[in-house]
C-alpha atoms as a PDB file:
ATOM      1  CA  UNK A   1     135.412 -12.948-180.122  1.00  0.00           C
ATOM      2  CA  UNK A   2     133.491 -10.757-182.972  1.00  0.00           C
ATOM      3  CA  UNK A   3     132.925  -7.261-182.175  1.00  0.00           C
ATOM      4  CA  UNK A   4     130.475  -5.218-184.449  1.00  0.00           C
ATOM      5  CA  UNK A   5     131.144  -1.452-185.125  1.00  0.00           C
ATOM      6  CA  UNK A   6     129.978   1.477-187.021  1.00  0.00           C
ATOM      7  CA  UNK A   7     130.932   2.100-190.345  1.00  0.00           C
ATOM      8  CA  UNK A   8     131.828   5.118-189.248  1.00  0.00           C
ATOM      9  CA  UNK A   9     132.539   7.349-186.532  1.00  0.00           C
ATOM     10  CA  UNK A  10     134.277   5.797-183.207  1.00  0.00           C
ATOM     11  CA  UNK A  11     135.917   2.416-182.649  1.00  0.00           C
ATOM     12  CA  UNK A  12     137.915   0.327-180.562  1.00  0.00           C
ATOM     13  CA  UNK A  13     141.677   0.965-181.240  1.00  0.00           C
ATOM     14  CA  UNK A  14     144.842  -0.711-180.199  1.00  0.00           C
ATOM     15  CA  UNK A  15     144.915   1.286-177.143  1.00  0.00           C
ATOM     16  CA  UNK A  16     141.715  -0.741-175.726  1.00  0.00           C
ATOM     17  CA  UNK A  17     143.495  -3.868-176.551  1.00  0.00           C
ATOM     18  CA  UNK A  18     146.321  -2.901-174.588  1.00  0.00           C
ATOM     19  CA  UNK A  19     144.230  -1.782-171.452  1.00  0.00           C
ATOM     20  CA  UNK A  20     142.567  -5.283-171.596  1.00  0.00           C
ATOM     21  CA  UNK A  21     146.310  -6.709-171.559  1.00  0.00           C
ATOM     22  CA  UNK A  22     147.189  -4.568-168.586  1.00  0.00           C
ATOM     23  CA  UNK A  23     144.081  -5.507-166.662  1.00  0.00           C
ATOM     24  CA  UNK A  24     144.446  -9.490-167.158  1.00  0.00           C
ATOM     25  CA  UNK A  25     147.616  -8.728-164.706  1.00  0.00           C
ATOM     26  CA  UNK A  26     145.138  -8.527-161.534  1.00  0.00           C
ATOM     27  CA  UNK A  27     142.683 -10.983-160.303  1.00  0.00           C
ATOM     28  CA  UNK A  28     139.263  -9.520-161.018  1.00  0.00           C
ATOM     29  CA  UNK A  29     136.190 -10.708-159.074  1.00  0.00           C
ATOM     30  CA  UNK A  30     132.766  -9.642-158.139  1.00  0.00           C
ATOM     31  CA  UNK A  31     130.721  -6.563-159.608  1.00  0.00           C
ATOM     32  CA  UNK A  32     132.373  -5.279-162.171  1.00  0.00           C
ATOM     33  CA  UNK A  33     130.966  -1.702-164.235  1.00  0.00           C
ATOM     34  CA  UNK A  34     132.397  -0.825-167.738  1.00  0.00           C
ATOM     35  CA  UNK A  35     132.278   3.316-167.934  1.00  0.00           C
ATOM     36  CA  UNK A  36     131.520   4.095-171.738  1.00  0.00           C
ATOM     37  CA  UNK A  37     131.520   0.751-172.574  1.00  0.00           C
ATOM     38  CA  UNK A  38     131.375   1.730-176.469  1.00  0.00           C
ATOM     39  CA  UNK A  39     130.573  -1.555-178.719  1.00  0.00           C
ATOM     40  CA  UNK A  40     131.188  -3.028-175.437  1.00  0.00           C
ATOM     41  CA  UNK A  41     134.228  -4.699-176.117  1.00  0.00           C
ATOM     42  CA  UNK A  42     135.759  -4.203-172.516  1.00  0.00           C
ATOM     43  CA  UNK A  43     132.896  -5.938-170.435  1.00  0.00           C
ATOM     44  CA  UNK A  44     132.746  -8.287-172.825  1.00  0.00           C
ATOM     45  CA  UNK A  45     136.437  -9.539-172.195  1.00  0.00           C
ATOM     46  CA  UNK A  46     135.823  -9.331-168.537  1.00  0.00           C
ATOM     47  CA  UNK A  47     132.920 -11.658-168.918  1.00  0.00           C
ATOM     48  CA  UNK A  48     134.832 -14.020-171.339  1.00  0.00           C
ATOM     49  CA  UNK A  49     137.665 -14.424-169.234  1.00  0.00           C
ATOM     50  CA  UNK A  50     136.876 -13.900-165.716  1.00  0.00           C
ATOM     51  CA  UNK A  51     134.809 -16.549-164.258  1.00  0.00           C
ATOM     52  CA  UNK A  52     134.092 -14.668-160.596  1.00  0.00           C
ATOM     53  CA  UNK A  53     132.461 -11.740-162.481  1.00  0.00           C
ATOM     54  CA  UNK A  54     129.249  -9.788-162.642  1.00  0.00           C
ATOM     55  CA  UNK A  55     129.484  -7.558-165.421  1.00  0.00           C
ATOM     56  CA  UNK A  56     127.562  -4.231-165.837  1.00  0.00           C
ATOM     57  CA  UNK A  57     128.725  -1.706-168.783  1.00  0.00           C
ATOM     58  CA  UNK A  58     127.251   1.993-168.824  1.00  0.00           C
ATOM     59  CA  UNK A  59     126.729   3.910-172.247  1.00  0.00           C
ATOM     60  CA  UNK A  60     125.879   7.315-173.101  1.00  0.00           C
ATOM     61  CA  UNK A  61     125.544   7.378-176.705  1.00  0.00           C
ATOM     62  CA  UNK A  62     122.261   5.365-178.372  1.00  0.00           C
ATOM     63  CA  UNK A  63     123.981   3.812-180.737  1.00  0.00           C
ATOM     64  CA  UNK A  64     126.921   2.332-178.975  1.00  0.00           C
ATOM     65  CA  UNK A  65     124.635   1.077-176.507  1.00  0.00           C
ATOM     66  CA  UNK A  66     122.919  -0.817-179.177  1.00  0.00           C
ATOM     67  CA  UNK A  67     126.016  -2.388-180.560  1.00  0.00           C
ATOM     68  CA  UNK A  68     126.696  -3.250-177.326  1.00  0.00           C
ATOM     69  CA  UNK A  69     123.496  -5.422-176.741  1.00  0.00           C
ATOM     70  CA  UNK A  70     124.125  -6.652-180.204  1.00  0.00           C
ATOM     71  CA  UNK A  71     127.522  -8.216-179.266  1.00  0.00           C
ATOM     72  CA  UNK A  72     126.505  -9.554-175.854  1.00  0.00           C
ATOM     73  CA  UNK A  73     123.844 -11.291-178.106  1.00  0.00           C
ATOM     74  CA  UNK A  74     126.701 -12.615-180.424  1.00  0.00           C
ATOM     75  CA  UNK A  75     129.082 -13.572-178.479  1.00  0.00           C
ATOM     76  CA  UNK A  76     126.613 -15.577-176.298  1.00  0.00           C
ATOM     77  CA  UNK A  77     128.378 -13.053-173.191  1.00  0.00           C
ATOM     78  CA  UNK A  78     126.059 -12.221-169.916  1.00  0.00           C
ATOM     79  CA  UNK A  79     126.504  -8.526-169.229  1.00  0.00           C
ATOM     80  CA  UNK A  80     124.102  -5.854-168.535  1.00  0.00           C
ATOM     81  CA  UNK A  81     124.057  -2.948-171.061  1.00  0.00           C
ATOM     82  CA  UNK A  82     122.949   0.094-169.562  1.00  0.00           C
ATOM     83  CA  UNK A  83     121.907   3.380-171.385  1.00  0.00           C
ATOM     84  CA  UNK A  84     122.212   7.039-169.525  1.00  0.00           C
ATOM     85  CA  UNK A  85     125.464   9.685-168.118  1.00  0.00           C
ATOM     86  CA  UNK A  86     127.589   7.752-166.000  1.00  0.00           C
ATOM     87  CA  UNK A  87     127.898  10.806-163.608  1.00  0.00           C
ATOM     88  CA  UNK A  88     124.315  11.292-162.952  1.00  0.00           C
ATOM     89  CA  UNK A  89     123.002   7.532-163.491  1.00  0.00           C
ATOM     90  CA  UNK A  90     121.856   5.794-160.151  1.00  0.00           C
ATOM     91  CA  UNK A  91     122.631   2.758-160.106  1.00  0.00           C
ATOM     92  CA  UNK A  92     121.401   1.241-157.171  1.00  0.00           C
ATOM     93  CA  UNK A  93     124.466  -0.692-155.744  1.00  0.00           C
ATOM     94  CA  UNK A  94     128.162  -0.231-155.135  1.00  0.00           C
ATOM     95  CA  UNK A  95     130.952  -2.017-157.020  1.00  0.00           C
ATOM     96  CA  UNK A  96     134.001  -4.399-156.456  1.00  0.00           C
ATOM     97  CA  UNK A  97     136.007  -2.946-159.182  1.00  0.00           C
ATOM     98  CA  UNK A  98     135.503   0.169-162.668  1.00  0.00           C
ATOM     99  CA  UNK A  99     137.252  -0.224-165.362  1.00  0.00           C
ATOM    100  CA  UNK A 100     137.332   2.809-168.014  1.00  0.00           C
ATOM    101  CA  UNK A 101     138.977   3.685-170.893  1.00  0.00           C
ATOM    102  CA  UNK A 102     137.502   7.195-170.787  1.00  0.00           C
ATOM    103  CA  UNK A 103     137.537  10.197-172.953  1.00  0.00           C
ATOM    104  CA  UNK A 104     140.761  11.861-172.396  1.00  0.00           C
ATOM    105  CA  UNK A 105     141.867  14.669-175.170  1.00  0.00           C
ATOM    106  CA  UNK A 106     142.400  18.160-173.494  1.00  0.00           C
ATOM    107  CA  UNK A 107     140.609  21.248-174.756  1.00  0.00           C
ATOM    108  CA  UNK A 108     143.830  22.227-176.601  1.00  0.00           C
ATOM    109  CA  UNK A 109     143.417  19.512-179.517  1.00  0.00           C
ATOM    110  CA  UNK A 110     141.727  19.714-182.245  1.00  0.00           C
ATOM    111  CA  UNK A 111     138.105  18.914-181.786  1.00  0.00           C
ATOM    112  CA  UNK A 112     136.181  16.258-184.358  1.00  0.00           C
ATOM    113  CA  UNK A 113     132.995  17.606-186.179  1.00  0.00           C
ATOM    114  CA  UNK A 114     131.353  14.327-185.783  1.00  0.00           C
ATOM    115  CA  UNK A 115     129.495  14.309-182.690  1.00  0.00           C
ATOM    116  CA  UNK A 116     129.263  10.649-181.889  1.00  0.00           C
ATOM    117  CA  UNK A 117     133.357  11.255-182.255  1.00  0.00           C
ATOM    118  CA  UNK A 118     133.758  14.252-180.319  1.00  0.00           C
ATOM    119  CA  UNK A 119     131.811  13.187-177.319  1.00  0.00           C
ATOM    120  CA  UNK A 120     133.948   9.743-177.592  1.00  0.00           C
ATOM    121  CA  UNK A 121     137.558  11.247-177.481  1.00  0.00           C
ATOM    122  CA  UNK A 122     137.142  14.710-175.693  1.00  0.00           C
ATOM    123  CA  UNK A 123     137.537  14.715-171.786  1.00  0.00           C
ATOM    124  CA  UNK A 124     134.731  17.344-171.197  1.00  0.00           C
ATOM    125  CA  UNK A 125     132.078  15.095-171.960  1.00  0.00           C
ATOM    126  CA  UNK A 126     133.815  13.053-168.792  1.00  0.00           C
ATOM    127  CA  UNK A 127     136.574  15.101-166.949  1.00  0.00           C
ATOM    128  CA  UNK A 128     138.924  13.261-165.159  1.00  0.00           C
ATOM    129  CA  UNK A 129     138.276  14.595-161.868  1.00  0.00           C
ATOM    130  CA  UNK A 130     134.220  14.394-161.915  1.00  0.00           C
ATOM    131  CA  UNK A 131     135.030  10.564-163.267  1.00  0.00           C
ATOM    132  CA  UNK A 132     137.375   9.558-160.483  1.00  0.00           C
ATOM    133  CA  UNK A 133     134.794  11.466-157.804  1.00  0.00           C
ATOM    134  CA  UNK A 134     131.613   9.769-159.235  1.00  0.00           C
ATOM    135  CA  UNK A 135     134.002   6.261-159.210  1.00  0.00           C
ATOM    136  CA  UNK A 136     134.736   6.867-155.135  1.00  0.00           C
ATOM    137  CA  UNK A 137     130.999   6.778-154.431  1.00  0.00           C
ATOM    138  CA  UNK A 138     130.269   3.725-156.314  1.00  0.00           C
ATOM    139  CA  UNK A 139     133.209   1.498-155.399  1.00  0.00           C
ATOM    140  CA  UNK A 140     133.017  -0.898-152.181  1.00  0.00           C
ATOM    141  CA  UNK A 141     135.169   0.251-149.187  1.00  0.00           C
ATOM    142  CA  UNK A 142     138.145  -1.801-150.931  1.00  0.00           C
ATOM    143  CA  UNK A 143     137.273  -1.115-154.409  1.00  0.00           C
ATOM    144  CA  UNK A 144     139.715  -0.534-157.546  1.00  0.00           C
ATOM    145  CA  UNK A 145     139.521   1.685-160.548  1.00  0.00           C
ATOM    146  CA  UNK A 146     141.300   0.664-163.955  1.00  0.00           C
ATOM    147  CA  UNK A 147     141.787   3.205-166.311  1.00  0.00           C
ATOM    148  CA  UNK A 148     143.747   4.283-169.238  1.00  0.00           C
ATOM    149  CA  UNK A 149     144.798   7.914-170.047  1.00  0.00           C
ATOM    150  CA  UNK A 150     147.014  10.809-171.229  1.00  0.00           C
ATOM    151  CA  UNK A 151     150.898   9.699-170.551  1.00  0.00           C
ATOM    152  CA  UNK A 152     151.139  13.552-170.273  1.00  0.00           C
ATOM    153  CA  UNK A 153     148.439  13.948-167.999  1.00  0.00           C
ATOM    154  CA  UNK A 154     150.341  11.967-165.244  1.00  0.00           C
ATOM    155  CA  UNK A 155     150.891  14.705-162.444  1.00  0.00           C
ATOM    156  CA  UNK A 156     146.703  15.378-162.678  1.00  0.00           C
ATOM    157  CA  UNK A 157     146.116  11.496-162.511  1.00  0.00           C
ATOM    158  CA  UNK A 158     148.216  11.676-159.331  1.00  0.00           C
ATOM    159  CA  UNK A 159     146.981  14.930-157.789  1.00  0.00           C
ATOM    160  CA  UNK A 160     143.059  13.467-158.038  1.00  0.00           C
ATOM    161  CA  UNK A 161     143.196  10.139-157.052  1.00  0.00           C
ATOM    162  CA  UNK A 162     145.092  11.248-153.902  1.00  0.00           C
ATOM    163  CA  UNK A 163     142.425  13.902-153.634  1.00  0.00           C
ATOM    164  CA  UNK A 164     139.365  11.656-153.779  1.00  0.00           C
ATOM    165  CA  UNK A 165     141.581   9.105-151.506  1.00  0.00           C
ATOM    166  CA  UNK A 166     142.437   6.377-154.146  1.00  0.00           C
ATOM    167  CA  UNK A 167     145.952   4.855-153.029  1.00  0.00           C
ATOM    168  CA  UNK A 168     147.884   3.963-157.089  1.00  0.00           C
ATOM    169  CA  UNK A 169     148.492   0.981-156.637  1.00  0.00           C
ATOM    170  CA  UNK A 170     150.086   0.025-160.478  1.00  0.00           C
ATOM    171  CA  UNK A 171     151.113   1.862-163.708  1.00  0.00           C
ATOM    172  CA  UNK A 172     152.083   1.025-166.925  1.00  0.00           C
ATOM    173  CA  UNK A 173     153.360   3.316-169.745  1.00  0.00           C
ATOM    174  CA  UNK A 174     152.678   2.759-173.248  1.00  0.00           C
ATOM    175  CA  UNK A 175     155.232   4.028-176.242  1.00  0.00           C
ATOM    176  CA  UNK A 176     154.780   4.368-179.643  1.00  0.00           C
ATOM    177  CA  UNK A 177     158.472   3.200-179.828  1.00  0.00           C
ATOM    178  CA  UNK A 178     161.465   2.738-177.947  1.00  0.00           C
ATOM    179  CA  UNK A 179     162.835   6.178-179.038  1.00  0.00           C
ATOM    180  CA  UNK A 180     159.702   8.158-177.978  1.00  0.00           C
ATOM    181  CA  UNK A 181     158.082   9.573-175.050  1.00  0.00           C
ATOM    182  CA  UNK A 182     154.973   7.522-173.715  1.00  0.00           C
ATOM    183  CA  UNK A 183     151.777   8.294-175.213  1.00  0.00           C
ATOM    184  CA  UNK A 184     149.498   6.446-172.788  1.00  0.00           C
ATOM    185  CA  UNK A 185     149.211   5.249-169.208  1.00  0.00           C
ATOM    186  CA  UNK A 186     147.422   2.636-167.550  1.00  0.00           C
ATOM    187  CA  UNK A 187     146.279   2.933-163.965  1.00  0.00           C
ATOM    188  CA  UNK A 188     145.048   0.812-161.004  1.00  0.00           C
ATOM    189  CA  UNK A 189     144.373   2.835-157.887  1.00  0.00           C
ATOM    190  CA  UNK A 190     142.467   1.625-155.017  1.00  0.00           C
ATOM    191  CA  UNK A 191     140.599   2.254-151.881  1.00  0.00           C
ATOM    192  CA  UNK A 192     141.251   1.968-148.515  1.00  0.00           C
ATOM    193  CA  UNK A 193     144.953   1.114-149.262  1.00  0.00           C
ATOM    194  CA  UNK A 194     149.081   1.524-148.109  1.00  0.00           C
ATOM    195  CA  UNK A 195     150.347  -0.845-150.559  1.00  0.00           C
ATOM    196  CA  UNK A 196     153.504   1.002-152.532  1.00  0.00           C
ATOM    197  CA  UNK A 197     152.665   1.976-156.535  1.00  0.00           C
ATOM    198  CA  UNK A 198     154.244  -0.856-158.640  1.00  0.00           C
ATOM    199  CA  UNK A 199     155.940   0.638-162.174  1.00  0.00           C
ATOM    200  CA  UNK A 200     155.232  -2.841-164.358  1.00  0.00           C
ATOM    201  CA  UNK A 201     157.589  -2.485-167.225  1.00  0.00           C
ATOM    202  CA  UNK A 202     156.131  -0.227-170.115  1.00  0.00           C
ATOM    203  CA  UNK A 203     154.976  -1.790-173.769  1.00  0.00           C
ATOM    204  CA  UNK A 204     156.543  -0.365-176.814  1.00  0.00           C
ATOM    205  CA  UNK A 205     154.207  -0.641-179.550  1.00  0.00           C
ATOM    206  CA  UNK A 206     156.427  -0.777-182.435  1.00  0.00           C
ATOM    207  CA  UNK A 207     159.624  -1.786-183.393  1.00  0.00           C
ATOM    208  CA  UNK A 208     160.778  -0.213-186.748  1.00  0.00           C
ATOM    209  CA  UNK A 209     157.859   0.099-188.502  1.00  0.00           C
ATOM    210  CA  UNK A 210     156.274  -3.022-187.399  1.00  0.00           C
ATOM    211  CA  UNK A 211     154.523  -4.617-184.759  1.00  0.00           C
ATOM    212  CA  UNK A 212     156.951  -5.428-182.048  1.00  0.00           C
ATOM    213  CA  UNK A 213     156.611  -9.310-180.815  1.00  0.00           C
ATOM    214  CA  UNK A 214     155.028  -8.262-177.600  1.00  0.00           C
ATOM    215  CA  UNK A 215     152.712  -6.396-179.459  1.00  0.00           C
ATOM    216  CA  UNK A 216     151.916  -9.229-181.933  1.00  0.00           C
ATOM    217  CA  UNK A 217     151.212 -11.435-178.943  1.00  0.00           C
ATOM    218  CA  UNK A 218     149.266  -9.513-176.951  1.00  0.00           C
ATOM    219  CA  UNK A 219     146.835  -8.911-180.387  1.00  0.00           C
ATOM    220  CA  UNK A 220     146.371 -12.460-180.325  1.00  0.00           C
ATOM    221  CA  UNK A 221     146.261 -13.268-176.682  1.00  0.00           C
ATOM    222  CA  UNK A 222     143.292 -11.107-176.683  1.00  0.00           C
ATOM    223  CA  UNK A 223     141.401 -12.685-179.703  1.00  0.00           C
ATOM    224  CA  UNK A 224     139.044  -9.986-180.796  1.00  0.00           C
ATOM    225  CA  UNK A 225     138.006  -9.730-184.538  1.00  0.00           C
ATOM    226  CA  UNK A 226     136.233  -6.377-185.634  1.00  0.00           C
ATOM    227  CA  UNK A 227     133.040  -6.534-188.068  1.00  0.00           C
ATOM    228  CA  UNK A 228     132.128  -3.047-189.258  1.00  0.00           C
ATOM    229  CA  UNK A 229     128.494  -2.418-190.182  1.00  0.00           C
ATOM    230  CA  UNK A 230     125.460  -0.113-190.177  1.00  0.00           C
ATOM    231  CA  UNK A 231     123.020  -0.998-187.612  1.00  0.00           C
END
């Protein structure tokens, strides 16, 4: 699959890659919404390689949400692109599952100049608890929510989805290598739900200063070759 991107400014990274891994684990179906779908790479995997799938993919930023038409269009991929704030947007009818890979740096970082950048990668734009909130309202009364944050972040993650009564079902950490702390988490929580929380075991990115096999596989499992290019 081709994915077209900016020159410059935000893109897909590993981390997205790895998400997508973590969500081909559980048997999507039904209506399916994309939360800052970007270039739209998420939805578009979805709609690849889920056949039971209706796939919708929100965008805030203009031109993200034309790259994302662009490589529906390309990749010959049925999803609907929609343009406006996820947390104000109505959209009309409630959904089987969400899948994110949100903005998640803390106000403590360093913040980007660029804009398109800054609103990409900094969790005030979409906090965590107005996100998981907004994603009660529009799930079905068994719905799930996929997303991928902050490692260090965990106890919040926790706190708020038992808040806004999300039973976590799954989590997987993600570590830059096997001598480090984890840098990311990926979550499935769901509603109406007792089931335990399933630890699947974590992914260590690197092994020396390569690619570790699992890595390497998972890269090419997924199948997703970046263009960059000015719209």
């Amino acid at each position: 699959m081709v994915i077209y991107q900016p020159l410059k400014g935000y893109c897909y990274n590993s981390d997205t890659i790895f998400f997508y891994d973590f969500l081909k684990e559980f048997p999507l179906k039904g209506d399916i919404l994309d939360v800052g779908t970007g270039s739209g790479i998420l939805a578009l995997l979805v709609a690849r390689d889920f056949k039971k799938v209706k796939v919708s993919a929100i965008e805030l930023q203009d031109h993200f949400f034309n790259y994302a038409k662009i490589n529906a269009k390309a990749n010959n991929l049925k999803i609907e692109v929609l343009k406006g704030d996820f947390l104000t947007f109505q959209f009309g009818k409630k959904f089987d599952f969400l899948i994110s890979n949100p903005p998640f740096y803390h106000k403590n970082v360093l913040r980007s100049q660029d804009a398109t950048l800054d609103k990409a990668r900094y969790s005030g734009f979409l906090p965590l608890e107005e996100f998981i909130k907004k994603a009660n309202t529009l799930l079905k009364p068994r719905g799930g929510l996929f997303f991928c944050y902050d490692a260090k972040q965990i106890m919040d993650i926790i706190a708020i989805l038992k808040e806004k009564k999300f039973n976590l079902e799954a989590l997987k950490f993600v570590h830059p290598n096997r001598f480090k702390e984890a840098s990311l988490v990926m979550v499935f929580a769901k509603k109406s739900s007792k089931s335990l929380c399933k630890t699947l075991p974590p992914l260590t990115v690197f092994e020396g200063e390569k690619y570790a096999l699992t890595t390497e596989e998972i890269f090419k499992k997924v199948g997703v070759h970046s263009i960059k290019c000015q719209l």
